[in-house]
PDB file of N, CA and C in Angstrom:
ATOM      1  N   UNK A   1      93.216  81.231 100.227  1.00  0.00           N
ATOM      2  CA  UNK A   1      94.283  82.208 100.357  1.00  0.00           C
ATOM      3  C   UNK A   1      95.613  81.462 100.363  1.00  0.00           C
ATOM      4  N   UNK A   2      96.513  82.221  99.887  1.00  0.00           N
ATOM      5  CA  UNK A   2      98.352  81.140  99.824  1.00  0.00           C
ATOM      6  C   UNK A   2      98.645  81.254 101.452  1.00  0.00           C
ATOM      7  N   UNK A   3      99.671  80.850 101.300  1.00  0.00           N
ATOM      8  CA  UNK A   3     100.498  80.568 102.617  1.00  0.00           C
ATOM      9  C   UNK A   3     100.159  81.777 103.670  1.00  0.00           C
ATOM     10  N   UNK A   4      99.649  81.913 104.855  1.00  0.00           N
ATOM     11  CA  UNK A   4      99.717  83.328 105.540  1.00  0.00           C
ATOM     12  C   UNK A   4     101.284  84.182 105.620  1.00  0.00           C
ATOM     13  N   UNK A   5     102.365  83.290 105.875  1.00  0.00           N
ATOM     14  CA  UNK A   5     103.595  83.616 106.261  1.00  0.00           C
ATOM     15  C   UNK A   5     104.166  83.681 105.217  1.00  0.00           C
ATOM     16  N   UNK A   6     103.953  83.528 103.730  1.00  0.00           N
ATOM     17  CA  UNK A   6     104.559  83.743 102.292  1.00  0.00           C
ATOM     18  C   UNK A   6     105.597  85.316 102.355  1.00  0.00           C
ATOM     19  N   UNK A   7     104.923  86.105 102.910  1.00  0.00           N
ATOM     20  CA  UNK A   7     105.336  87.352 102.746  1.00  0.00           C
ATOM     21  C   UNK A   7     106.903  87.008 103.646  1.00  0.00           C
ATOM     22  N   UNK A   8     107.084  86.279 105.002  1.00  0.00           N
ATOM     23  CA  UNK A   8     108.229  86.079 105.333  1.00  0.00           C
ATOM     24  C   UNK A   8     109.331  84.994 104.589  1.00  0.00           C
ATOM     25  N   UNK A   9     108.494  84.478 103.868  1.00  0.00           N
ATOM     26  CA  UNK A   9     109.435  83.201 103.152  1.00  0.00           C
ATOM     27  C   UNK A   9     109.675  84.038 101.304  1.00  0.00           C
ATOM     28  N   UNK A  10     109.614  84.359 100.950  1.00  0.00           N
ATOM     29  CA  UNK A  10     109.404  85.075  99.414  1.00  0.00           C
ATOM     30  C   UNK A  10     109.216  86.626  99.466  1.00  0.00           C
ATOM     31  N   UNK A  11     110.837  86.354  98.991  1.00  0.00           N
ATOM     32  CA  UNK A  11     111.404  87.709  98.643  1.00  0.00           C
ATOM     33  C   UNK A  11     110.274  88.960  97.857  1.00  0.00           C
ATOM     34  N   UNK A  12     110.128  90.426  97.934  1.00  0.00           N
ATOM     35  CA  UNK A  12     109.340  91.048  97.022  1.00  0.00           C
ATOM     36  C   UNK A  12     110.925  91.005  95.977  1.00  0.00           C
ATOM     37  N   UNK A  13     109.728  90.875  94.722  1.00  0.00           N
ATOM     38  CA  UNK A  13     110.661  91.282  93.848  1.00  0.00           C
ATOM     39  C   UNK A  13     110.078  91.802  92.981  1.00  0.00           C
ATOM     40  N   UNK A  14     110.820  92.907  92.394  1.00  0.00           N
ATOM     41  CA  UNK A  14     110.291  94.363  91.554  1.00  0.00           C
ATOM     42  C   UNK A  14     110.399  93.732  90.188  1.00  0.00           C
ATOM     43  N   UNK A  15     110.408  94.873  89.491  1.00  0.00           N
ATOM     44  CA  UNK A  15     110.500  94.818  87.964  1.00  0.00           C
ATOM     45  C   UNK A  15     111.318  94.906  87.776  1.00  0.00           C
ATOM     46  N   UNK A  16     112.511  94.090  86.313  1.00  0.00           N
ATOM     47  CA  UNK A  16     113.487  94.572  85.788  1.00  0.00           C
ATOM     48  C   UNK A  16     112.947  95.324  84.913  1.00  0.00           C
ATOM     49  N   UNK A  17     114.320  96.319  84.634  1.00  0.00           N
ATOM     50  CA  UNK A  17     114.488  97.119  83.617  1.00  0.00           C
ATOM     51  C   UNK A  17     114.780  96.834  82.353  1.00  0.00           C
ATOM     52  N   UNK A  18     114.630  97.278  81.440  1.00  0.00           N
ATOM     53  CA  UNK A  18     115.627  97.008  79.701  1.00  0.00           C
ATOM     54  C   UNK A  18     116.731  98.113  79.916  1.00  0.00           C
ATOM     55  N   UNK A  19     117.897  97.567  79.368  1.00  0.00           N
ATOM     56  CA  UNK A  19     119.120  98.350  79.702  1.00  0.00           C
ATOM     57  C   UNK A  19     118.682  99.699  78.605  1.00  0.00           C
ATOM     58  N   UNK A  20     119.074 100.737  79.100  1.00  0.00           N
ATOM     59  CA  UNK A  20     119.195 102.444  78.520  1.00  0.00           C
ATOM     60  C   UNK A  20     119.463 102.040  76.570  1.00  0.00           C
ATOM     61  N   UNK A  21     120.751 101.176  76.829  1.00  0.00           N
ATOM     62  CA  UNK A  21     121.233 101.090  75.227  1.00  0.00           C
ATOM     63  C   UNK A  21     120.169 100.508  74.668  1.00  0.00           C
ATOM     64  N   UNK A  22     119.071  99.512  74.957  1.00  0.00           N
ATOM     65  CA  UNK A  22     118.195  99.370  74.183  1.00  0.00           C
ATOM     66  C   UNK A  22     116.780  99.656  73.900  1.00  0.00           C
ATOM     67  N   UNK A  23     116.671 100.632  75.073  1.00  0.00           N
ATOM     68  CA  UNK A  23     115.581 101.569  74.820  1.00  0.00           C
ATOM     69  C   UNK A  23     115.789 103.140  74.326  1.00  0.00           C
ATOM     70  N   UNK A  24     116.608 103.310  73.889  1.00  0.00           N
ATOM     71  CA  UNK A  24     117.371 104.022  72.643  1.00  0.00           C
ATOM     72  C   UNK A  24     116.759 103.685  71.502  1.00  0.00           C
ATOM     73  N   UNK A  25     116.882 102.863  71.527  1.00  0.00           N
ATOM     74  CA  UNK A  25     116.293 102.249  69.643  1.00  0.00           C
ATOM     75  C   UNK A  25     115.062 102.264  69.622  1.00  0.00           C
ATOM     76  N   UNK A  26     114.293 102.315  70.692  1.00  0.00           N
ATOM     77  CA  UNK A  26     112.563 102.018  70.345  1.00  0.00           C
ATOM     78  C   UNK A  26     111.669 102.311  71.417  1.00  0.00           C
ATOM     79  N   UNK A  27     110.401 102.532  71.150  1.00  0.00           N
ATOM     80  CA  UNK A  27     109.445 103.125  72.484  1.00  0.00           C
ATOM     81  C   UNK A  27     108.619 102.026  72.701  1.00  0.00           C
ATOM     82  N   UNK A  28     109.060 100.848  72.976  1.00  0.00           N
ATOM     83  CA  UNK A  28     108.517  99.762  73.633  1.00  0.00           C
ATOM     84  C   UNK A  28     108.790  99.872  75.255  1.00  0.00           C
ATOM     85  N   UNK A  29     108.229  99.186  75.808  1.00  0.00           N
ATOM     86  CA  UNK A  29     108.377  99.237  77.743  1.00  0.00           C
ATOM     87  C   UNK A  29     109.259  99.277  77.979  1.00  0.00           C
ATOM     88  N   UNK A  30     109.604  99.532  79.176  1.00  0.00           N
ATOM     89  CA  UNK A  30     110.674  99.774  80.120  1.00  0.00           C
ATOM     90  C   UNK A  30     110.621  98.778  80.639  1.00  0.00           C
ATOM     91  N   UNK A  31     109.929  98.252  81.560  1.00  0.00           N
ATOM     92  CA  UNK A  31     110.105  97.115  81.985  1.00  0.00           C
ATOM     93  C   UNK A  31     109.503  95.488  81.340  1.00  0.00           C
ATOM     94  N   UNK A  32     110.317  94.689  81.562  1.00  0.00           N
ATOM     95  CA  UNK A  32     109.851  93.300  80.870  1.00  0.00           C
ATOM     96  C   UNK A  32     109.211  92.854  81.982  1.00  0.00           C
ATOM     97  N   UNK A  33     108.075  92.301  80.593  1.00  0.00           N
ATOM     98  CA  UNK A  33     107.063  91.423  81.468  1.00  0.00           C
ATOM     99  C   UNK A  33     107.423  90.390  82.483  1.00  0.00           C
ATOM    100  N   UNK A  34     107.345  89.922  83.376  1.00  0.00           N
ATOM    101  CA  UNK A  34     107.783  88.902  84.800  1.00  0.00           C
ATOM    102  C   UNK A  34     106.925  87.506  83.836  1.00  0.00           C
ATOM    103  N   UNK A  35     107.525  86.690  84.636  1.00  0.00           N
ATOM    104  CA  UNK A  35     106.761  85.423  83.679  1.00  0.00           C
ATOM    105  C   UNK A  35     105.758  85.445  84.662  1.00  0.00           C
ATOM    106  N   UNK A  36     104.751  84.135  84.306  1.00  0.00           N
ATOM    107  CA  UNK A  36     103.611  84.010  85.358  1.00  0.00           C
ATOM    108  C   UNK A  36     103.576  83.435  86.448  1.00  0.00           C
ATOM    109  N   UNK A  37     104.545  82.366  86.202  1.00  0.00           N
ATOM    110  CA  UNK A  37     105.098  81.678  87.700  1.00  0.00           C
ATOM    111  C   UNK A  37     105.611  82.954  88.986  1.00  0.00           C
ATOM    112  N   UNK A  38     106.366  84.202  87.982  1.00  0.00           N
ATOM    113  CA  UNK A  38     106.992  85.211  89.104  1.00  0.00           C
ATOM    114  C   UNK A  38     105.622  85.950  90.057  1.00  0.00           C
ATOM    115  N   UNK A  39     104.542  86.201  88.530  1.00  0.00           N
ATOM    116  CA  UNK A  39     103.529  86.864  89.142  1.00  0.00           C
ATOM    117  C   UNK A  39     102.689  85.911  90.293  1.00  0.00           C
ATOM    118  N   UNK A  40     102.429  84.834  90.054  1.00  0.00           N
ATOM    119  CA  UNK A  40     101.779  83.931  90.911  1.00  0.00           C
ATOM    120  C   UNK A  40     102.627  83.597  92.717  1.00  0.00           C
ATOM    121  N   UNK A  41     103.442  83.534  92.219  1.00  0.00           N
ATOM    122  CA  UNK A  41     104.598  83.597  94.021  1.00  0.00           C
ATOM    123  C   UNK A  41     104.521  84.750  94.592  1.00  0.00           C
ATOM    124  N   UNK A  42     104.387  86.281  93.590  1.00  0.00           N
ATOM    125  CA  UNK A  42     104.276  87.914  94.247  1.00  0.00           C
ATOM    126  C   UNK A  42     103.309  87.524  95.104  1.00  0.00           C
ATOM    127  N   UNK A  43     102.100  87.367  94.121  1.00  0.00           N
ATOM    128  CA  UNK A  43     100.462  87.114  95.172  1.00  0.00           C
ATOM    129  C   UNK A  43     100.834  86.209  96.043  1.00  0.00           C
ATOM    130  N   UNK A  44     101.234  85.445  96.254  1.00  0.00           N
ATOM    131  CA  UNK A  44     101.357  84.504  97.144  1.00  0.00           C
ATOM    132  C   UNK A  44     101.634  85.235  98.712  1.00  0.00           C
ATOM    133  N   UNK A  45     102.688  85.885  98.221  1.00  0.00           N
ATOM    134  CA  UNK A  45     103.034  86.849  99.977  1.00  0.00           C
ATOM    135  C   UNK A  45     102.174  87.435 100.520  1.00  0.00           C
ATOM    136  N   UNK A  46     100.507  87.647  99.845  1.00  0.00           N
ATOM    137  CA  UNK A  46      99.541  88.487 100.271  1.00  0.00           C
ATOM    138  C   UNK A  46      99.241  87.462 101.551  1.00  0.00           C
ATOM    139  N   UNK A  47      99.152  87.540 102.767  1.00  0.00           N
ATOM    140  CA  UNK A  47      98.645  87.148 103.928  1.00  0.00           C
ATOM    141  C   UNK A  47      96.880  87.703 104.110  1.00  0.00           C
ATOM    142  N   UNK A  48      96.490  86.176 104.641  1.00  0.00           N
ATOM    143  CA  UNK A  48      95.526  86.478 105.069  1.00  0.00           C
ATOM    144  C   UNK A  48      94.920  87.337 106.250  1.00  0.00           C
ATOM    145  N   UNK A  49      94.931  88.155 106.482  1.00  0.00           N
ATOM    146  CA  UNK A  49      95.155  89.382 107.769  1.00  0.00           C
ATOM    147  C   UNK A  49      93.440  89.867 107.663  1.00  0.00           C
ATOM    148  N   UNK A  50      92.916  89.989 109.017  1.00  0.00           N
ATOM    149  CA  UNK A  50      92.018  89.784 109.490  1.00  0.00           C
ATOM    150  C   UNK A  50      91.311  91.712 109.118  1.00  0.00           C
ATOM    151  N   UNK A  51      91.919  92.176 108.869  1.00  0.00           N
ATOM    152  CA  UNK A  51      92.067  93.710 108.424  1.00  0.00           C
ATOM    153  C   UNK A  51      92.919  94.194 107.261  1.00  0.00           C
ATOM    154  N   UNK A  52      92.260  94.029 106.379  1.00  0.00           N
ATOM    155  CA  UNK A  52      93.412  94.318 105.198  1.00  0.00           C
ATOM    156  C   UNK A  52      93.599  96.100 105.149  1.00  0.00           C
ATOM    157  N   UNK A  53      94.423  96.353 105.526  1.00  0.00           N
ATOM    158  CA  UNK A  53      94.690  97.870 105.889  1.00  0.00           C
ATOM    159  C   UNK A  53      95.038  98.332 104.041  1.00  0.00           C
ATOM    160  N   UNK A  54      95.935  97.120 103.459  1.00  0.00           N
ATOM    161  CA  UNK A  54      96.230  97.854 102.290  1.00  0.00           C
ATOM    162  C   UNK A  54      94.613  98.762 101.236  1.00  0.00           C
ATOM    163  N   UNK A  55      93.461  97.696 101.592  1.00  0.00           N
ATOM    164  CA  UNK A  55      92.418  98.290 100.991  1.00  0.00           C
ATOM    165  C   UNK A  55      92.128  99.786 101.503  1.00  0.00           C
ATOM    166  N   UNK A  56      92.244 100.287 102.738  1.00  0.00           N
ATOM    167  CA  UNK A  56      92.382 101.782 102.997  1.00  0.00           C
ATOM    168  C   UNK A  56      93.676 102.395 102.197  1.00  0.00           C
ATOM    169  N   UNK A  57      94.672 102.055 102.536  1.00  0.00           N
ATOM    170  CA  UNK A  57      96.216 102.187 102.168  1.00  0.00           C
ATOM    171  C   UNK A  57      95.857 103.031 100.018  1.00  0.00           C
ATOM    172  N   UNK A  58      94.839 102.276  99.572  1.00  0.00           N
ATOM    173  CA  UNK A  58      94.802 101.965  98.151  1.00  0.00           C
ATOM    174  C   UNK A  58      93.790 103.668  97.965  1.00  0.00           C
ATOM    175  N   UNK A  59      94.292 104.576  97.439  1.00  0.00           N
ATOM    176  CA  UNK A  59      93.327 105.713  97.070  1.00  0.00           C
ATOM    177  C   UNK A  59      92.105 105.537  95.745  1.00  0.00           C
ATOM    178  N   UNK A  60      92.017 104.079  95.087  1.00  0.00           N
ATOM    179  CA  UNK A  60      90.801 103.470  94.485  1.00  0.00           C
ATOM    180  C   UNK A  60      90.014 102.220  95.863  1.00  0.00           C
ATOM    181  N   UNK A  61      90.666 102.343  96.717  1.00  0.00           N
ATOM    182  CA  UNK A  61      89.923 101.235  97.362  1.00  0.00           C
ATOM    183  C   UNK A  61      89.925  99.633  96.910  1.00  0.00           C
ATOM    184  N   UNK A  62      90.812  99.453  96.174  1.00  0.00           N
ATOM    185  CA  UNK A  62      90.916  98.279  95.541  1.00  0.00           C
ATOM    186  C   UNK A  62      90.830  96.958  96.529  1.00  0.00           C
ATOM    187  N   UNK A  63      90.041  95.788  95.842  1.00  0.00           N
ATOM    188  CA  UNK A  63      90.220  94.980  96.795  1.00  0.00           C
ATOM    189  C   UNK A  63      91.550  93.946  96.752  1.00  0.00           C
ATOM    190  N   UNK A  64      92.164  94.366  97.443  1.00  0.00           N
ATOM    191  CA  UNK A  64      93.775  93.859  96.842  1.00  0.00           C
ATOM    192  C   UNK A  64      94.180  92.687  97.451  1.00  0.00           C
ATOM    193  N   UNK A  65      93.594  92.311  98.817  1.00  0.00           N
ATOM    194  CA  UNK A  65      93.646  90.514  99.216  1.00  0.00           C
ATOM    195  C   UNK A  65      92.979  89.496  97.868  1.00  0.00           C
ATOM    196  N   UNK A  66      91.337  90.136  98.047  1.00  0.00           N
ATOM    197  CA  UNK A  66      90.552  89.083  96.759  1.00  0.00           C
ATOM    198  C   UNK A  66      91.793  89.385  95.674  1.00  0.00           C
ATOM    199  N   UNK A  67      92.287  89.836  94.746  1.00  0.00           N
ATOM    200  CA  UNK A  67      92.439  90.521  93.846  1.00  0.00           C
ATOM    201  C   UNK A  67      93.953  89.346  93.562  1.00  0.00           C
ATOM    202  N   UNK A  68      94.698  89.829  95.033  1.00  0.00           N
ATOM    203  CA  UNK A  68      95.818  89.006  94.837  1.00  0.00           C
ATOM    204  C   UNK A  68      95.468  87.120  94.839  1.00  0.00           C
ATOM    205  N   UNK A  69      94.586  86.847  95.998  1.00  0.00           N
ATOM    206  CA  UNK A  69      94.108  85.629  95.740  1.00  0.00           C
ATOM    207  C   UNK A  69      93.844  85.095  94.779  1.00  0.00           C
ATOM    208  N   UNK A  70      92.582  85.937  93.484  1.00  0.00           N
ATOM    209  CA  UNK A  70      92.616  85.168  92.055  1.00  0.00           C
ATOM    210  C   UNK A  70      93.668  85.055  91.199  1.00  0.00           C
ATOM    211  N   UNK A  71      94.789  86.251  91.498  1.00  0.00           N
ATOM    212  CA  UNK A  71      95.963  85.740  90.720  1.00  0.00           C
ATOM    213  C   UNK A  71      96.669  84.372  91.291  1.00  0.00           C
ATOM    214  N   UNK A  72      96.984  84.148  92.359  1.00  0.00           N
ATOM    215  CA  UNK A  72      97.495  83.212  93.236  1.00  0.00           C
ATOM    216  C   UNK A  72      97.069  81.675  92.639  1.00  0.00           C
ATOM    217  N   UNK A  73      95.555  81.687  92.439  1.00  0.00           N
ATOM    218  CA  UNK A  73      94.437  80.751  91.953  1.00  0.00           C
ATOM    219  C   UNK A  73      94.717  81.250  90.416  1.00  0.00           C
ATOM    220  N   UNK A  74      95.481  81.506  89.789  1.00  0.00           N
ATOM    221  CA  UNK A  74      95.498  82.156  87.970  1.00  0.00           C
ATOM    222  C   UNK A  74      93.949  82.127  87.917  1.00  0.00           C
ATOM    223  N   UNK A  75      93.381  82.203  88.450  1.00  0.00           N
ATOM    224  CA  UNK A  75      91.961  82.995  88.073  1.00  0.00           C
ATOM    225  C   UNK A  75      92.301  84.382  87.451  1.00  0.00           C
ATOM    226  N   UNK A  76      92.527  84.539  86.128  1.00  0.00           N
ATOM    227  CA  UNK A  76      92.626  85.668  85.827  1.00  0.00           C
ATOM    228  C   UNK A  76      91.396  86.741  85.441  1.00  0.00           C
ATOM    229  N   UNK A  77      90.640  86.174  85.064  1.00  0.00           N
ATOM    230  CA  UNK A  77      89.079  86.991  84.684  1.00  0.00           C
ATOM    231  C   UNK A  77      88.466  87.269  85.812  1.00  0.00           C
ATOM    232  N   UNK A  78      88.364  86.385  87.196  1.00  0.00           N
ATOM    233  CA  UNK A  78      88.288  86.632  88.482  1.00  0.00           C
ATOM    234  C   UNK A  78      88.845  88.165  89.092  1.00  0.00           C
ATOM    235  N   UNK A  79      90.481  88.009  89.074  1.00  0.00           N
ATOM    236  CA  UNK A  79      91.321  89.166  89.179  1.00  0.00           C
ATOM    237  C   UNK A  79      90.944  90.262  88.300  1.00  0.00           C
ATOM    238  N   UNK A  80      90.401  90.490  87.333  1.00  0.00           N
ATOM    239  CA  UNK A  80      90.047  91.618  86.761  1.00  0.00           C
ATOM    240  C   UNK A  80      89.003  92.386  87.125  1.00  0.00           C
ATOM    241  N   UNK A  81      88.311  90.764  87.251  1.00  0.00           N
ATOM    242  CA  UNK A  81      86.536  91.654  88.240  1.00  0.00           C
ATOM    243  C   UNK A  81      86.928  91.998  89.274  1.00  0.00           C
ATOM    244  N   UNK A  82      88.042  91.855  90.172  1.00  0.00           N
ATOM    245  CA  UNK A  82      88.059  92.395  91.129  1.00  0.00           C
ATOM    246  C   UNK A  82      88.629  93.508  91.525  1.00  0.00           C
ATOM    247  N   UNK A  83      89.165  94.044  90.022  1.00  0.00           N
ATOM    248  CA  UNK A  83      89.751  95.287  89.944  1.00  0.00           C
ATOM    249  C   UNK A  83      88.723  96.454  89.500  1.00  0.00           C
ATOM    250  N   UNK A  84      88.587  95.680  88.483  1.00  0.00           N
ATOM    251  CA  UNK A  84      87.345  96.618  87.712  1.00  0.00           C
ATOM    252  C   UNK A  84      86.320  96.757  88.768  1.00  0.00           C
ATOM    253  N   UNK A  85      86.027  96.406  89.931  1.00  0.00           N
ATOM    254  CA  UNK A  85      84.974  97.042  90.852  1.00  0.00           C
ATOM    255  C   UNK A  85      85.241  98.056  90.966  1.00  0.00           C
ATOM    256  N   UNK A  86      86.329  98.630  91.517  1.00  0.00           N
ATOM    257  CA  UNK A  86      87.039 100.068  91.959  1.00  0.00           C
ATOM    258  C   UNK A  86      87.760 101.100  90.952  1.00  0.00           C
ATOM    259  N   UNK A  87      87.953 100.308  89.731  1.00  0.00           N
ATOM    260  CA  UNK A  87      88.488 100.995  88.884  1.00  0.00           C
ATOM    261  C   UNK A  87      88.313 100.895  87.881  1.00  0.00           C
ATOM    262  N   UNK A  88      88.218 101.850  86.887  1.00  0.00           N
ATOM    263  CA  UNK A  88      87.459 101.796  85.606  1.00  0.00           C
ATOM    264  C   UNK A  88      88.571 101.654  84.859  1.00  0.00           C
ATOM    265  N   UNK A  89      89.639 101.764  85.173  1.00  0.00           N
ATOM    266  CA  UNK A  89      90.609 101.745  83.909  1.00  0.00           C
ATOM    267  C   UNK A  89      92.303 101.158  84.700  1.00  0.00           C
ATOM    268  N   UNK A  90      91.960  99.744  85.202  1.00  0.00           N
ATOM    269  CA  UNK A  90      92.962  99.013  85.707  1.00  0.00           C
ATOM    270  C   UNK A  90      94.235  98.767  84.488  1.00  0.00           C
ATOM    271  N   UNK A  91      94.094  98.655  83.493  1.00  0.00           N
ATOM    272  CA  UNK A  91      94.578  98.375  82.559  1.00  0.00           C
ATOM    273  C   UNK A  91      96.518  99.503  82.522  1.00  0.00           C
ATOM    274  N   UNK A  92      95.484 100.655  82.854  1.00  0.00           N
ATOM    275  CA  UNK A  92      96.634 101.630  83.160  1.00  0.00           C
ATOM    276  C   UNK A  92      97.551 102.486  83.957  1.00  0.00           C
ATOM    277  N   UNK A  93      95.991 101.705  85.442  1.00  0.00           N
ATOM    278  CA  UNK A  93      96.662 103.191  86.404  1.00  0.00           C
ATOM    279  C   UNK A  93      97.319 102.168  87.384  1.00  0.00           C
ATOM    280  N   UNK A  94      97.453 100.673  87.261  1.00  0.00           N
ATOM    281  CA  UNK A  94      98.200  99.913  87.774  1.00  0.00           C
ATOM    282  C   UNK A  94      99.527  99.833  87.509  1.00  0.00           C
ATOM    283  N   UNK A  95      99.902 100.644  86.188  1.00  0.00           N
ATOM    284  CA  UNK A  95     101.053 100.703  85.594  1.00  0.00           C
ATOM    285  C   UNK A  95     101.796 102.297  86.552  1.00  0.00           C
ATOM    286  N   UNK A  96     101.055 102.852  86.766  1.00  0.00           N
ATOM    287  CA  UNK A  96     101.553 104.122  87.392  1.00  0.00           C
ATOM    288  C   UNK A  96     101.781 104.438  88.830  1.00  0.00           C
ATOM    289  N   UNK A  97     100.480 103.379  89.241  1.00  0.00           N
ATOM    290  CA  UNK A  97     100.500 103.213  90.840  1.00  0.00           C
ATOM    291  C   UNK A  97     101.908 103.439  91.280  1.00  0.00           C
ATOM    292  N   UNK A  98     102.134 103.664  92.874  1.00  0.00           N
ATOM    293  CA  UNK A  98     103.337 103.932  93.464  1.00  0.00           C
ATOM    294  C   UNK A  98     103.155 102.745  94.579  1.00  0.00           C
ATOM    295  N   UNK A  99     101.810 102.191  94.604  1.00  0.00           N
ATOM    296  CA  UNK A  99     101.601 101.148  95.399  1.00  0.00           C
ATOM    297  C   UNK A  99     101.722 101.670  97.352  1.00  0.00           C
ATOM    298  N   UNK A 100     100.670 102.542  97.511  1.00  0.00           N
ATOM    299  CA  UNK A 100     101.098 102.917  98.429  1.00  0.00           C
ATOM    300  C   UNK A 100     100.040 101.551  99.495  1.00  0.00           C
ATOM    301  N   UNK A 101      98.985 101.060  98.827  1.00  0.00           N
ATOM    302  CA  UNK A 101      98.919  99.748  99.753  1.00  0.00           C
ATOM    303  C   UNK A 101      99.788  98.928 100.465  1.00  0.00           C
ATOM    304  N   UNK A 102     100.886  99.025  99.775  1.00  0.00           N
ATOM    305  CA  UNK A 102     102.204  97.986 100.260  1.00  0.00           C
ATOM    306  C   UNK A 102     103.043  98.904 101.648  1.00  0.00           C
ATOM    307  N   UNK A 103     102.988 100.164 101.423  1.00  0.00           N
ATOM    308  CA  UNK A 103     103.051 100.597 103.164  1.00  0.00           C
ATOM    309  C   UNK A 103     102.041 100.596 103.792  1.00  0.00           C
ATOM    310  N   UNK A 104     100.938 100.424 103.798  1.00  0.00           N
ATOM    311  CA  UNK A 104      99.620 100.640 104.649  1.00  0.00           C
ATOM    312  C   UNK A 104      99.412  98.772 105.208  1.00  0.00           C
ATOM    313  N   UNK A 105     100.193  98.257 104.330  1.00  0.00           N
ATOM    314  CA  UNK A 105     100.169  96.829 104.881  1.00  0.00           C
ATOM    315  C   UNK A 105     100.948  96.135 106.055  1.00  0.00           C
TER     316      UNK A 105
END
């Protein structure tokens, strides 16, 4: 598991946006991809907590400590199996989530 106290040392940081004027021109994403270094420091703030409340918190039940750990470890095929336990179609509804694990945490 990363640092337990990561979450107090490393900022959350969201997604940027593409400015309005250039999603005008085309129906590509809204938000740009984070590099992998950004994604690997996010997981990092996951604390090891003896009760992961966010897995209740999660309305798929996701296992979101393991989950964040294999990203942390770029175990990425790891991180997928550990999505795809709970969810059949991570691919998309991670994009929609509102992330209500992150208050239940």
């Amino acid at each position: 598991m990363a640092d337990p106290n990561g979450f107090l040392k490393i900022e959350r940081e969201g997604l940027k946006s593409r400015s309005v004027t250039e999603r005008l021109k085309d129906y590509n994403e809204i938000y740009i991809p984070p590099d992998e270094d950004v994604i690997v420091n996010q997981a990092s703030r996951c604390m090891d907590c003896g009760v992961p409340f966010c897995n209740s918190g999660c309305p798929l039940g996701n296992l979101i400590p393991d989950f964040n750990d294999a990203v942390y470890q770029q175990d990425w095929h790891k991180a997928f199996l550990f999505l795809s336990e709970t969810n059949n179609f991570p691919e998309f509804t991670g994009r929609i989530c509102p992330a209500p694990c992150e208050a239940a945490c």
